[in-house]
Structures are given as structure tokens and as C-alpha cells.
N, C-alpha and C. Protein backbone atom coordinates (compact mmCIF):
# COMPACT_ATOMS: atom_id res chain seq x y z
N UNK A 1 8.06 12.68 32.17
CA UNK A 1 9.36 12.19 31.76
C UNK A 1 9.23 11.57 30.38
N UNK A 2 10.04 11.72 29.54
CA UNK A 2 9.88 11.46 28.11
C UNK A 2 10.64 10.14 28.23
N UNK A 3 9.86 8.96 27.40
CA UNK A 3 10.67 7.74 27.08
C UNK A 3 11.66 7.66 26.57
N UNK A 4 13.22 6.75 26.51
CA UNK A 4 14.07 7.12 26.35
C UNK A 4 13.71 6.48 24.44
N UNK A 5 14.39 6.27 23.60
CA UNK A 5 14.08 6.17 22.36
C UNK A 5 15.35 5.67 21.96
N UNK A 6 14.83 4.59 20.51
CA UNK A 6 16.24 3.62 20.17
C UNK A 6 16.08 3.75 18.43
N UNK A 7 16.80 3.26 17.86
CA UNK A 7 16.66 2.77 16.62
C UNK A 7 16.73 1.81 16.35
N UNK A 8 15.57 1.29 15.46
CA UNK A 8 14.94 -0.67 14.78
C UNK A 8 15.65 -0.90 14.02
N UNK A 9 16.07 -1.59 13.86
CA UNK A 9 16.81 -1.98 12.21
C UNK A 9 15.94 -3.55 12.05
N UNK A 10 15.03 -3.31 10.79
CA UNK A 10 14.64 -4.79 10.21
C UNK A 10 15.28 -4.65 8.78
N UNK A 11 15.58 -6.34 8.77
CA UNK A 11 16.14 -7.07 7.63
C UNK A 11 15.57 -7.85 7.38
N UNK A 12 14.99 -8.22 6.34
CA UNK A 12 14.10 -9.48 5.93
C UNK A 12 14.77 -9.94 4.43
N UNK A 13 15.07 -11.48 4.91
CA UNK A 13 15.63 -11.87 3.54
C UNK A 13 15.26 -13.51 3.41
N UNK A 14 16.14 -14.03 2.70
CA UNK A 14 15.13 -15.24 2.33
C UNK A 14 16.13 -16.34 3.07
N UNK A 15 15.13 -17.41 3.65
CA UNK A 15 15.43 -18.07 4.38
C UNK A 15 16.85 -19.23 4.12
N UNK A 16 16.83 -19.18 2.59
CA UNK A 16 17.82 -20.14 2.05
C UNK A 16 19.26 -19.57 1.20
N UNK A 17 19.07 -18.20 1.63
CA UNK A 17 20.32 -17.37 1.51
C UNK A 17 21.79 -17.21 1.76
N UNK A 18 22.37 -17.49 1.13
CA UNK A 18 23.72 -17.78 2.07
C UNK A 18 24.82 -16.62 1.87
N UNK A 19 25.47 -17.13 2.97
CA UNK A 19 27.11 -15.80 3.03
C UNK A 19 28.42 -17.19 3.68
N UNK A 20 29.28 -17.26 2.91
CA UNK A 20 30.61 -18.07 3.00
C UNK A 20 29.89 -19.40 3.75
N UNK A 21 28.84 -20.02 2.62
CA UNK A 21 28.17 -21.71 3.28
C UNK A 21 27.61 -21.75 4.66
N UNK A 22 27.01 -20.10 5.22
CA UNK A 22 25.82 -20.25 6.32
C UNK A 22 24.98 -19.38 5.74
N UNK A 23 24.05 -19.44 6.55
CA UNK A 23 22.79 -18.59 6.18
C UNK A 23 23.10 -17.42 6.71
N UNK A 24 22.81 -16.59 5.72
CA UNK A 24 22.64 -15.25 5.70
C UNK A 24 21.88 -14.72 7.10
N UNK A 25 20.99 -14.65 7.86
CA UNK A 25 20.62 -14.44 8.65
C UNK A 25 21.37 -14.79 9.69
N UNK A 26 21.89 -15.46 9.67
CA UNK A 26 23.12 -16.17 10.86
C UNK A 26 24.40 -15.04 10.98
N UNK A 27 24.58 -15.08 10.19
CA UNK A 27 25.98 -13.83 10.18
C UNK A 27 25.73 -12.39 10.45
N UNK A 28 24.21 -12.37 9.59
CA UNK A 28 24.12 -10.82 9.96
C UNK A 28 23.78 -10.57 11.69
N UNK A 29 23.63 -11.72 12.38
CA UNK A 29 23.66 -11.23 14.02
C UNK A 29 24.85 -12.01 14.70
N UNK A 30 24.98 -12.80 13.60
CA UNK A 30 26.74 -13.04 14.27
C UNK A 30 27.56 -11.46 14.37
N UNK A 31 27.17 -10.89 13.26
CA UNK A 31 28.12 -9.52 12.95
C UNK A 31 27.53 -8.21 14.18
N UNK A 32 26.06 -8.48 14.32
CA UNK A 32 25.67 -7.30 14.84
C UNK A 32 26.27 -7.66 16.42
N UNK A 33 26.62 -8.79 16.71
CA UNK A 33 26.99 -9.57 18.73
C UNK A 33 28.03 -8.84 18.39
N UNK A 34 29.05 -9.23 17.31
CA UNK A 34 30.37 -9.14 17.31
C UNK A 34 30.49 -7.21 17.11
N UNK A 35 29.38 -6.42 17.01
CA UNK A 35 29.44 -5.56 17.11
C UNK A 35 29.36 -4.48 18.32
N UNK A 36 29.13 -5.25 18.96
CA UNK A 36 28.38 -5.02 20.32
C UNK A 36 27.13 -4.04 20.48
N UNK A 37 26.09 -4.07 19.76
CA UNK A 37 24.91 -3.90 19.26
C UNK A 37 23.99 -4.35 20.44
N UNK A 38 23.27 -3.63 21.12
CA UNK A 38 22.00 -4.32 22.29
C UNK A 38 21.39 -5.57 22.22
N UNK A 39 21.09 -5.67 21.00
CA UNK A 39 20.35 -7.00 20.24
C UNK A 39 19.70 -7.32 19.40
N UNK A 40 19.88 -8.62 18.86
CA UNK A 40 19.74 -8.45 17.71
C UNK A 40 19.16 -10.48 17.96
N UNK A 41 17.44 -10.56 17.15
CA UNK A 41 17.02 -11.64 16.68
C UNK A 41 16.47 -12.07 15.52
N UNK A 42 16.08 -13.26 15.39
CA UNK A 42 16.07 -13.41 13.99
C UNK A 42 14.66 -14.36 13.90
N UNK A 43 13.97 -14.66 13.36
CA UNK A 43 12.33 -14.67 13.10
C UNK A 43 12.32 -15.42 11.71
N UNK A 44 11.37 -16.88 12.22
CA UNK A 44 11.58 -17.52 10.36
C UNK A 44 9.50 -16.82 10.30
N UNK A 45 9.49 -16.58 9.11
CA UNK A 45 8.35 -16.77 8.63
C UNK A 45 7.67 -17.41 8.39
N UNK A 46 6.28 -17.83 8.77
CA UNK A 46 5.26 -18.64 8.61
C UNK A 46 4.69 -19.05 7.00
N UNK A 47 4.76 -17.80 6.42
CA UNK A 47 4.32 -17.05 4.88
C UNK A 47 4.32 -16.04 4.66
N UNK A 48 4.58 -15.52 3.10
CA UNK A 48 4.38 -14.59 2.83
C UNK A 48 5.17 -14.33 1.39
N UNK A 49 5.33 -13.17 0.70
CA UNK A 49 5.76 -13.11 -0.56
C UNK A 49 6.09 -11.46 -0.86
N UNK A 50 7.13 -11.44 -1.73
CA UNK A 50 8.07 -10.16 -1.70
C UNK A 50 7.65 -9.36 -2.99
N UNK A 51 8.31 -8.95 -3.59
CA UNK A 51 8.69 -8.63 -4.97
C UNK A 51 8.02 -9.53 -5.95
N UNK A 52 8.46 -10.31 -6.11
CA UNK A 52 8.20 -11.23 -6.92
C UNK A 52 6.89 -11.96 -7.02
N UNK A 53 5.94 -12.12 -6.42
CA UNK A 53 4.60 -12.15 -5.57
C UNK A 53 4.50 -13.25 -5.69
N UNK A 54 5.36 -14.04 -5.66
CA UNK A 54 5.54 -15.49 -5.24
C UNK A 54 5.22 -15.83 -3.98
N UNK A 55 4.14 -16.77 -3.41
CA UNK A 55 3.73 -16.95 -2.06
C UNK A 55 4.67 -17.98 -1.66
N UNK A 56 5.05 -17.89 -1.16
CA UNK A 56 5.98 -18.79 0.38
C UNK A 56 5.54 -19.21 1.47
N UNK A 57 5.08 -20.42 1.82
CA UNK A 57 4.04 -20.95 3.07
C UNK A 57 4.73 -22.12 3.72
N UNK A 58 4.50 -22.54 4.93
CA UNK A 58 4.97 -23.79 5.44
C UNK A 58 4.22 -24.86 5.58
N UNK A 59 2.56 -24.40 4.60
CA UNK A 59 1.86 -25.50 4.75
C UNK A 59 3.16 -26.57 3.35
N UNK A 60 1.80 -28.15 3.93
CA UNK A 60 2.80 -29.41 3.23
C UNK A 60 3.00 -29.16 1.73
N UNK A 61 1.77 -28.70 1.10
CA UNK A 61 1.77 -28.76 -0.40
C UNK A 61 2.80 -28.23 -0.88
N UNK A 62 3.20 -27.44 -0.29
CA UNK A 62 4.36 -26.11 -0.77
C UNK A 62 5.61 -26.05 -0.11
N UNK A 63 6.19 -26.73 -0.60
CA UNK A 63 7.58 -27.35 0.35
C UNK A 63 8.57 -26.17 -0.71
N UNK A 64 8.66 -25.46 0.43
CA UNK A 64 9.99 -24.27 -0.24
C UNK A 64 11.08 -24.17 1.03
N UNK A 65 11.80 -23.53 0.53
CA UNK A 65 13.06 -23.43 1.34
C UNK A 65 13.19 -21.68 1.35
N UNK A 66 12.46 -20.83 0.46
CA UNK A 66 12.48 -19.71 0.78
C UNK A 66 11.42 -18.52 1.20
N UNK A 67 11.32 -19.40 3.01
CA UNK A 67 10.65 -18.15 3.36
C UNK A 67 11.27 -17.17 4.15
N UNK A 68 10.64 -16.49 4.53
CA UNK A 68 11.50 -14.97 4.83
C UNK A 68 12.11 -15.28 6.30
N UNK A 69 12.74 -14.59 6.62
CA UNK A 69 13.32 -14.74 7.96
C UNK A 69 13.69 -12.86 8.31
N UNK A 70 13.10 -12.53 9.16
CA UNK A 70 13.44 -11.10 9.88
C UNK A 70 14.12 -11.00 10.99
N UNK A 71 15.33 -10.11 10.64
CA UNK A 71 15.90 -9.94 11.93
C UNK A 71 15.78 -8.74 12.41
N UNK A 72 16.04 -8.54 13.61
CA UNK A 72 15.51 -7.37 14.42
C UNK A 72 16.45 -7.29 15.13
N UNK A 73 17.23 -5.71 15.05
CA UNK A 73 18.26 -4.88 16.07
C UNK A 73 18.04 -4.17 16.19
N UNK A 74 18.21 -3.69 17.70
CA UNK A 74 17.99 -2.49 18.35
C UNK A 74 18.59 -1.53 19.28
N UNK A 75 19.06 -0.55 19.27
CA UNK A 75 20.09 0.02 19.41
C UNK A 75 20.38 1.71 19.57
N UNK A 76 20.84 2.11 19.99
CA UNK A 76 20.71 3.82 19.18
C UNK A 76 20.42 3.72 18.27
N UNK A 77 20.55 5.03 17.27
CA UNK A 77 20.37 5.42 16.38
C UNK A 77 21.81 5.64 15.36
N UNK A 78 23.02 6.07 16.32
CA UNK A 78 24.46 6.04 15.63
C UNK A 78 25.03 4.59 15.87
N UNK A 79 24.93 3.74 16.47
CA UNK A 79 24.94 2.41 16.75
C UNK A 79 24.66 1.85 15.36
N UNK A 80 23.37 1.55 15.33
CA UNK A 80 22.48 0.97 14.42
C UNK A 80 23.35 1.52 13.04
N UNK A 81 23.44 3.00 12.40
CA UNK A 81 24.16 3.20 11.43
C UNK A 81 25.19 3.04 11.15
N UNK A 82 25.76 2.91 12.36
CA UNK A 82 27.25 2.49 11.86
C UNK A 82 27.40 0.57 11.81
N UNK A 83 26.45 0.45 11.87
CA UNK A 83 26.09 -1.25 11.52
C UNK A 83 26.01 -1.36 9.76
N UNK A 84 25.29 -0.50 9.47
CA UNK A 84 24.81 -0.66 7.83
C UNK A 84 25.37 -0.53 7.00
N UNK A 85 26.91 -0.31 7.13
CA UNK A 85 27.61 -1.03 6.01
C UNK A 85 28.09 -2.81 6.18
N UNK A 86 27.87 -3.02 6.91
CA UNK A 86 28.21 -4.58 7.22
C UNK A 86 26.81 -4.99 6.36
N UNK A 87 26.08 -4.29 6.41
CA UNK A 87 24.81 -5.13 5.31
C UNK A 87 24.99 -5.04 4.10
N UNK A 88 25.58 -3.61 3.53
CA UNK A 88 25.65 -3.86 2.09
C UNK A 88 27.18 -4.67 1.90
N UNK A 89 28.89 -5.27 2.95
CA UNK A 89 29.68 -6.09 2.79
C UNK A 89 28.91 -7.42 2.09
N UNK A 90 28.01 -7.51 3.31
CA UNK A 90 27.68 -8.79 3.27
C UNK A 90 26.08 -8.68 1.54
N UNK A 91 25.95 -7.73 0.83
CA UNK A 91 25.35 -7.85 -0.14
C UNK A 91 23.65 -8.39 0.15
N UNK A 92 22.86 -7.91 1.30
CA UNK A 92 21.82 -7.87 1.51
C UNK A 92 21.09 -7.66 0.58
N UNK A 93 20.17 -8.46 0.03
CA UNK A 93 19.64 -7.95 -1.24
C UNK A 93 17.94 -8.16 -0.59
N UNK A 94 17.76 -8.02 0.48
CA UNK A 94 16.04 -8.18 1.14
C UNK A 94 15.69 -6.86 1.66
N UNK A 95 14.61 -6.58 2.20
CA UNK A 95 14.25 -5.33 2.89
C UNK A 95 14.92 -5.25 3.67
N UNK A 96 15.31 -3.58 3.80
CA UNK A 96 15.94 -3.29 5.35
C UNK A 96 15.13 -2.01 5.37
N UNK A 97 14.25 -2.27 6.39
CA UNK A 97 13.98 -0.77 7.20
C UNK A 97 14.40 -0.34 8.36
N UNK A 98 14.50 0.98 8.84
CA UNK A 98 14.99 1.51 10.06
C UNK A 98 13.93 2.28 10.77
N UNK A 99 13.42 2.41 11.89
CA UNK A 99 12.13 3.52 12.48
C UNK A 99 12.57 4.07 13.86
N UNK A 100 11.91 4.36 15.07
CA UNK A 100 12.62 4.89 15.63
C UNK A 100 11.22 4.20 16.80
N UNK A 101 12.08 3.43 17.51
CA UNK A 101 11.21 3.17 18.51
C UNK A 101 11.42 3.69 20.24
N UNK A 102 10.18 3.50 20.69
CA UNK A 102 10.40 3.80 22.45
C UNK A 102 10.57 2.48 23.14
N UNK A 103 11.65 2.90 23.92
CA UNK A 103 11.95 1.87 24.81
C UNK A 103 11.02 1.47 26.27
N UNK A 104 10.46 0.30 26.51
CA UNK A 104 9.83 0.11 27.86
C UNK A 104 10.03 -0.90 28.44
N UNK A 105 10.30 -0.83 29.53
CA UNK A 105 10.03 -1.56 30.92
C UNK A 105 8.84 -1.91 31.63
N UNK A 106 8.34 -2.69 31.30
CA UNK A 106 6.58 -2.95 32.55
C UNK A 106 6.89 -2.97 33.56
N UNK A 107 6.41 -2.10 34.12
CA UNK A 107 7.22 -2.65 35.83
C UNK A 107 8.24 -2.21 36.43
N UNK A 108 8.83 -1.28 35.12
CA UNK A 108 10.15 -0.78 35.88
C UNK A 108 10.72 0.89 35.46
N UNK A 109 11.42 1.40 35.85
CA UNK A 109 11.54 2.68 35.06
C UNK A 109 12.18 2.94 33.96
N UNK A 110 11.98 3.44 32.84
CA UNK A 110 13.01 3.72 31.56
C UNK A 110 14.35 3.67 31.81
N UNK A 111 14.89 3.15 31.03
CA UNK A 111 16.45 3.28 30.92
C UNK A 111 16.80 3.87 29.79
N UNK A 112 17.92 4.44 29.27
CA UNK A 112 18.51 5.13 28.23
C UNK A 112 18.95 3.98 27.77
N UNK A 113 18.95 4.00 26.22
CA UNK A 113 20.07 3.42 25.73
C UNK A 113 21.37 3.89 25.42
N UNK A 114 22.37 3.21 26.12
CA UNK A 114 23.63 3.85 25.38
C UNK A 114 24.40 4.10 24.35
């Protein structure tokens, strides 16, 4: 039996980002609920550095406000795309990748996504 299969959507943007005085990461899964999207979370970063190769850390010395935050939705594949113009509304200017993952259950049998 072949696993049933979804589409990832990651967004990674910077933690101190905003859209109408919230954080950017906040809206973009406010938007994906209000989409009715499977799910969708959001992940602050420990460290790390983009483009700019500026390091971003949460040790003390380095008190920044912009580390990355990734969110993660998952979904079909026509789901998920018809999400991605709400990213460029909202002017996403961080990574977004898309891949194609398998869905599992430990313990239980595959389900489709709808």
C-alpha cells in the first residue's frame, strides 16, 4: 500500500517582522486556520543566519530580536498552493520552500489527506 502524500510549505522569516503591528509569523497561521489548511506551526529559532551572514543567537552577549522563526503547513498539494498568494499579500520577504512529504501514523493506518 503506498503512503498517502501531502505538501510542506516552510516559511522562515525574521522573528521581529511585522504585518498591521503583529508579527508576521502570527498572521501567516492566523491566515493559513482561517484557511482551513490541516496545520500549520510556527518554530522560534535558537540561531542561525540568512543572506546577510549575520549570526543571530539567543546566547546573552547577543541580544537580537531577529531570529528566525519557521512555520510549517501541511496540506495537499492544491491546498497548500492556493495558500501562496496570501504570502506574497502579506509581502513575505524570508524563505519559502515547498517539498512533498509522506504522511504517518505509528500505530495506526495511513490516512489520505483531503
Amino acid at each position: 500500500m503506498t503512503e498517502p502524500t501531502a505538501c510542506r510549505l516552510m516559511v522562515i522569516v525574521e522573528e521581529d517582522t511585522v504585518f498591521n503591528h503583529k508579527p508576521l509569523y502570527q498572521e501567516i497561521v492566523r491566515r493559513a486556520h482561517d484557511s482551513g489548511l490541516a496545520g500549520a506551526s510556527a518554530f522560534r529559532g535558537i540561531e542561525g543566519f540568512g543572506s546577510s551572514r549575520d549570526m543571530h543567537t539567543t546566547r546573552i552577549l547577543s541580544l537580537t530580536a531577529q531570529l528566525p522563526v519557521m512555520i510549517l503547513i501541511i496540506d495537499s498539494e492544491q491546498k497548500v498552493r492556493d495558500f501562496l498568494p496570501q504570502l506574497d499579500e502579506l509581502d513575505v520577504r524570508g524563505v519559502v520552500a515547498l517539498d512533498e512529504v509522506e504522511i504517518v501514523w505509528p500505530g495506526h493506518a495511513p490516512k489520505a489527506v483531503q
